[in-house]
C-alpha atoms as a PDB file:
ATOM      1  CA  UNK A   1     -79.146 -11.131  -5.820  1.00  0.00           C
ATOM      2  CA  UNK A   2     -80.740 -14.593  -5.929  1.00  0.00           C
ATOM      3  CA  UNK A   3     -81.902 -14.613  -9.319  1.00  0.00           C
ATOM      4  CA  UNK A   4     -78.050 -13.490 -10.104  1.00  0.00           C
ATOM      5  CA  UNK A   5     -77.029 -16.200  -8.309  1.00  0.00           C
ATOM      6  CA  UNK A   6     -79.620 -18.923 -10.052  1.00  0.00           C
ATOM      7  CA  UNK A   7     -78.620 -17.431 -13.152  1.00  0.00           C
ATOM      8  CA  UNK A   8     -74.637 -18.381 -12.363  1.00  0.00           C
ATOM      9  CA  UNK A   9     -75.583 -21.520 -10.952  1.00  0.00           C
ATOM     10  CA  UNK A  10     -77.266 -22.615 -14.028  1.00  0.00           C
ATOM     11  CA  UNK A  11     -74.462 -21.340 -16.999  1.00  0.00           C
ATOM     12  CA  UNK A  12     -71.849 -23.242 -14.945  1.00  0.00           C
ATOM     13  CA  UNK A  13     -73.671 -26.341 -14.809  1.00  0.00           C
ATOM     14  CA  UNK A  14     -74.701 -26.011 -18.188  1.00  0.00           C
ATOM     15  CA  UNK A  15     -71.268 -25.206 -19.256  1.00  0.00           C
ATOM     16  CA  UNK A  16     -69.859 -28.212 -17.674  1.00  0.00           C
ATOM     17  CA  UNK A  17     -72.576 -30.685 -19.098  1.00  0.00           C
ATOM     18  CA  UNK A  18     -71.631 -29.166 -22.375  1.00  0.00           C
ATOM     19  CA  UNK A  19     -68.113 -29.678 -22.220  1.00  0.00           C
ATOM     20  CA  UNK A  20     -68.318 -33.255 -20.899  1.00  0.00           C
ATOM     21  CA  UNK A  21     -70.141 -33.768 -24.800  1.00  0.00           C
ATOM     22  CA  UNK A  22     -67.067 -32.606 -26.281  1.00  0.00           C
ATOM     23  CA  UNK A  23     -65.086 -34.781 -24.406  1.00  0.00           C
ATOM     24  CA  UNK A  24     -67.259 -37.769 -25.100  1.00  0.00           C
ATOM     25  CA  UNK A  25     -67.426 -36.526 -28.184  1.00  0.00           C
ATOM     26  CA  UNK A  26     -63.423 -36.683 -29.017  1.00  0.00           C
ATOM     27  CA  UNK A  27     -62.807 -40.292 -26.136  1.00  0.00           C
ATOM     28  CA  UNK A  28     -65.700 -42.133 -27.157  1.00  0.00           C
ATOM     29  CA  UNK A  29     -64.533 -45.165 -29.584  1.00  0.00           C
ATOM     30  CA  UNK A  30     -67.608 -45.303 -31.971  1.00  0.00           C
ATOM     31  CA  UNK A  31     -70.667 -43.582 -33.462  1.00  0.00           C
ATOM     32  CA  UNK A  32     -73.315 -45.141 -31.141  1.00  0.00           C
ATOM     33  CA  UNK A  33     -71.430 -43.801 -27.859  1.00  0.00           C
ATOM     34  CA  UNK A  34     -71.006 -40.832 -29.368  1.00  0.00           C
ATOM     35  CA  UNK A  35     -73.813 -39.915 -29.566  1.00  0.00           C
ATOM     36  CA  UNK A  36     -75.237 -40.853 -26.782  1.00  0.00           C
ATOM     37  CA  UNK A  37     -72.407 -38.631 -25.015  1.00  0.00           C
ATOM     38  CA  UNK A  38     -73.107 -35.923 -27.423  1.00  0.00           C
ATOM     39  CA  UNK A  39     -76.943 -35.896 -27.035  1.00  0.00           C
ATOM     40  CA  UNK A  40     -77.529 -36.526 -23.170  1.00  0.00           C
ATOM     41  CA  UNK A  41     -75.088 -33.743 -22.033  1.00  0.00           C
ATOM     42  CA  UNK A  42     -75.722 -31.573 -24.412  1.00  0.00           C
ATOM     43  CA  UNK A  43     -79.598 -31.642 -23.460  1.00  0.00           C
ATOM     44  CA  UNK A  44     -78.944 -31.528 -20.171  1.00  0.00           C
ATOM     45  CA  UNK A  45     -76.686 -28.618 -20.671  1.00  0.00           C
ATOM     46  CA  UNK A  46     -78.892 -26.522 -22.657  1.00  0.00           C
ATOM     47  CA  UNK A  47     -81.528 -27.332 -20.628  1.00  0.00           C
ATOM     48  CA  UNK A  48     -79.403 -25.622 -17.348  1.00  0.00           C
ATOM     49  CA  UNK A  49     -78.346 -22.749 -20.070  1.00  0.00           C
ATOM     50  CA  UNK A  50     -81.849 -22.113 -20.926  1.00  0.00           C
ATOM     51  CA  UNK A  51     -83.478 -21.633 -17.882  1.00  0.00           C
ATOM     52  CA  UNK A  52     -80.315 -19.328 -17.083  1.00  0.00           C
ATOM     53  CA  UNK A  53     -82.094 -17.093 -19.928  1.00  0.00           C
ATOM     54  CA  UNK A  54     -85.380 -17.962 -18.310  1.00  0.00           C
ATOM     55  CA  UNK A  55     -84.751 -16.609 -15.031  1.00  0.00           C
ATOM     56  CA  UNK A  56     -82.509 -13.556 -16.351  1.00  0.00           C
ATOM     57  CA  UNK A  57     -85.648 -12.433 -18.156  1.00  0.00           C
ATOM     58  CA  UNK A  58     -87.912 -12.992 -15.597  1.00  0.00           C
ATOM     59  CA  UNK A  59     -86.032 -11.235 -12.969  1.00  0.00           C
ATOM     60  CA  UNK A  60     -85.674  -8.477 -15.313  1.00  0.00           C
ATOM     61  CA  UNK A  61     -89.099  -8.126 -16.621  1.00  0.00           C
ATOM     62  CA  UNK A  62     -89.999  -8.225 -12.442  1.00  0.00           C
ATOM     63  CA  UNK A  63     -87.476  -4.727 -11.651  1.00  0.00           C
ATOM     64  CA  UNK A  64     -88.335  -2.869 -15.001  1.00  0.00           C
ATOM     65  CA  UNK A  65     -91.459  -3.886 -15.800  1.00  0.00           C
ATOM     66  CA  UNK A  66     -90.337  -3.936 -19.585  1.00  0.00           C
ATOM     67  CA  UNK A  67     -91.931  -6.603 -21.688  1.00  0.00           C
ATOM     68  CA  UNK A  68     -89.235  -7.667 -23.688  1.00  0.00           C
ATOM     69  CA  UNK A  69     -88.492  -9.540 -21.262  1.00  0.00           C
ATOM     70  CA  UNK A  70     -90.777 -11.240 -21.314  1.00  0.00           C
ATOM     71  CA  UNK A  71     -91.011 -12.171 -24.987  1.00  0.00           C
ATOM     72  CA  UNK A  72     -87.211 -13.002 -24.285  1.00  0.00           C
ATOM     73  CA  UNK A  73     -88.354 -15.824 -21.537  1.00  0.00           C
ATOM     74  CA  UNK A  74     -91.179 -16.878 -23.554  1.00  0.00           C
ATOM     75  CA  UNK A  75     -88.892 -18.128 -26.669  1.00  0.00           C
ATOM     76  CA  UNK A  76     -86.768 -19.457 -24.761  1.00  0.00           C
ATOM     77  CA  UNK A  77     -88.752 -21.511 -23.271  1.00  0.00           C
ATOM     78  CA  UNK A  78     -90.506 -22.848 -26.793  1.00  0.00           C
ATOM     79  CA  UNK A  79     -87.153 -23.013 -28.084  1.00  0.00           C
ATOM     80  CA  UNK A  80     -86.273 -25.489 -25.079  1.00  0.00           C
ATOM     81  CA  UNK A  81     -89.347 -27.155 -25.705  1.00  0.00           C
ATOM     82  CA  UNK A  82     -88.065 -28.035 -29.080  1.00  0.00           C
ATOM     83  CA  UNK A  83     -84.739 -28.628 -28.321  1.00  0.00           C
ATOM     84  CA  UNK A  84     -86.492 -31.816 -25.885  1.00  0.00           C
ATOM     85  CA  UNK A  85     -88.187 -33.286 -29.029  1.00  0.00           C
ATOM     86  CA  UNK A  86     -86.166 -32.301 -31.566  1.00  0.00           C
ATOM     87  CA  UNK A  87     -82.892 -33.626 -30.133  1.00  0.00           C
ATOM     88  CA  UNK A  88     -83.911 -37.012 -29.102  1.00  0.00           C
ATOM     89  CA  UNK A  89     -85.630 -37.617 -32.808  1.00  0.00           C
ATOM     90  CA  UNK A  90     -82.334 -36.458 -34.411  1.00  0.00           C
ATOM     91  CA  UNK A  91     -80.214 -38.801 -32.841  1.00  0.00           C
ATOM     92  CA  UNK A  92     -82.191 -41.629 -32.822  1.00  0.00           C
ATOM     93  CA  UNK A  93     -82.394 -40.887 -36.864  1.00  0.00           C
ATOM     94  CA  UNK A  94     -78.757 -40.783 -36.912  1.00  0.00           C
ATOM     95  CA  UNK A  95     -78.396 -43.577 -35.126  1.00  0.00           C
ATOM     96  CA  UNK A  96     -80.751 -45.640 -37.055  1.00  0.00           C
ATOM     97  CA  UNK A  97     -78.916 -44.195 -40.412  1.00  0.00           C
ATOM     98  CA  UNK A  98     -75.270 -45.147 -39.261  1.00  0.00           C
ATOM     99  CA  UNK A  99     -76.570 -48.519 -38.305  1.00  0.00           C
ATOM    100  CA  UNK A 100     -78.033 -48.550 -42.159  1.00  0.00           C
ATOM    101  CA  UNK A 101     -74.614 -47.458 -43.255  1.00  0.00           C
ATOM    102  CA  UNK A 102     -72.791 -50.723 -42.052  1.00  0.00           C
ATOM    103  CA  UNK A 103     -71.713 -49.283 -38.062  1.00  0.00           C
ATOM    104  CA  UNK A 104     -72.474 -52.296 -36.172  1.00  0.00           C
ATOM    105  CA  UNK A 105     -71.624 -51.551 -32.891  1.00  0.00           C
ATOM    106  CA  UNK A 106     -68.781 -54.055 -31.666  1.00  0.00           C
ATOM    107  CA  UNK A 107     -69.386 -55.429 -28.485  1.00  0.00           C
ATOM    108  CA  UNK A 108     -73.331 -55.662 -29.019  1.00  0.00           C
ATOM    109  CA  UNK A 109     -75.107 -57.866 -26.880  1.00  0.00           C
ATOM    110  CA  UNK A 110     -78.556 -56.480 -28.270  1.00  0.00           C
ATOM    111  CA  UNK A 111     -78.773 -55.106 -31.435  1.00  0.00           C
ATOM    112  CA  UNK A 112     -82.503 -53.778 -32.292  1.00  0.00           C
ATOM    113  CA  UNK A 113     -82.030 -52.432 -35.399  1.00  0.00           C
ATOM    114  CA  UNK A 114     -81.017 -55.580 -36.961  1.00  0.00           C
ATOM    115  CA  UNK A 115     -83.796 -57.225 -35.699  1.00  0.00           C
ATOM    116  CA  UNK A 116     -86.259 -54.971 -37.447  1.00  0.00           C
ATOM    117  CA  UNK A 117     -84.332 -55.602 -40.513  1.00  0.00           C
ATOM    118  CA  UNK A 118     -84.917 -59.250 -40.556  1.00  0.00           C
END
């Protein structure tokens, strides 16, 4: 009953950090905000969705005793792991490339990138 509840807890949060990175997504007036929208909810969202999995298999593997279960919280958890790194590094690559492109953002008051250009 508590895990059930945990496990609720977690998709709905998730769910709603998800769908505030569409929104940001589709408001959002350039590429830079955009992603930043896109990549901190999202995270944060999978993150909540993940450990949703996490505790589903854990409670599981705890009444039946069967292993897959286990295995089941196990990649989870390495996929979340990689979903930190891997999600951080891609945006910042993106970033860096749309800035390469010619997407200044508009109302910079520091612009990094082009310093490291110079």
């Amino acid at each position: 009953m508590i895990a059930d509840t945990i496990i609720l807890v977690c998709i709905a949060i998730g769910l709603v950090f998800n769908t505030l990175g569409i929104i940001g997504i589709l408001r959002f007036p350039d590429v830079y905000t955009r992603l930043h929208a896109e990549t901190k909810t999202t995270t944060f969202g999978t993150i909540f969705l993940s450990v949703a999995v996490i505790v589903y298999g854990i409670s599981r593997l705890l009444s039946d005793g069967d292993a897959q279960y286990l295995t089941l919280s196990v990649h989870t958890f390495v996929a979340l792991i990689a979903l930190a790194f891997t999600n951080a590094t891609g945006a910042h690559a993106i970033a860096r490339a749309a800035h390469r492109s010619g997407q200044v953002p508009s109302p910079a008051v520091i612009d990094r990138y082009s310093e490291g250009d110079a």
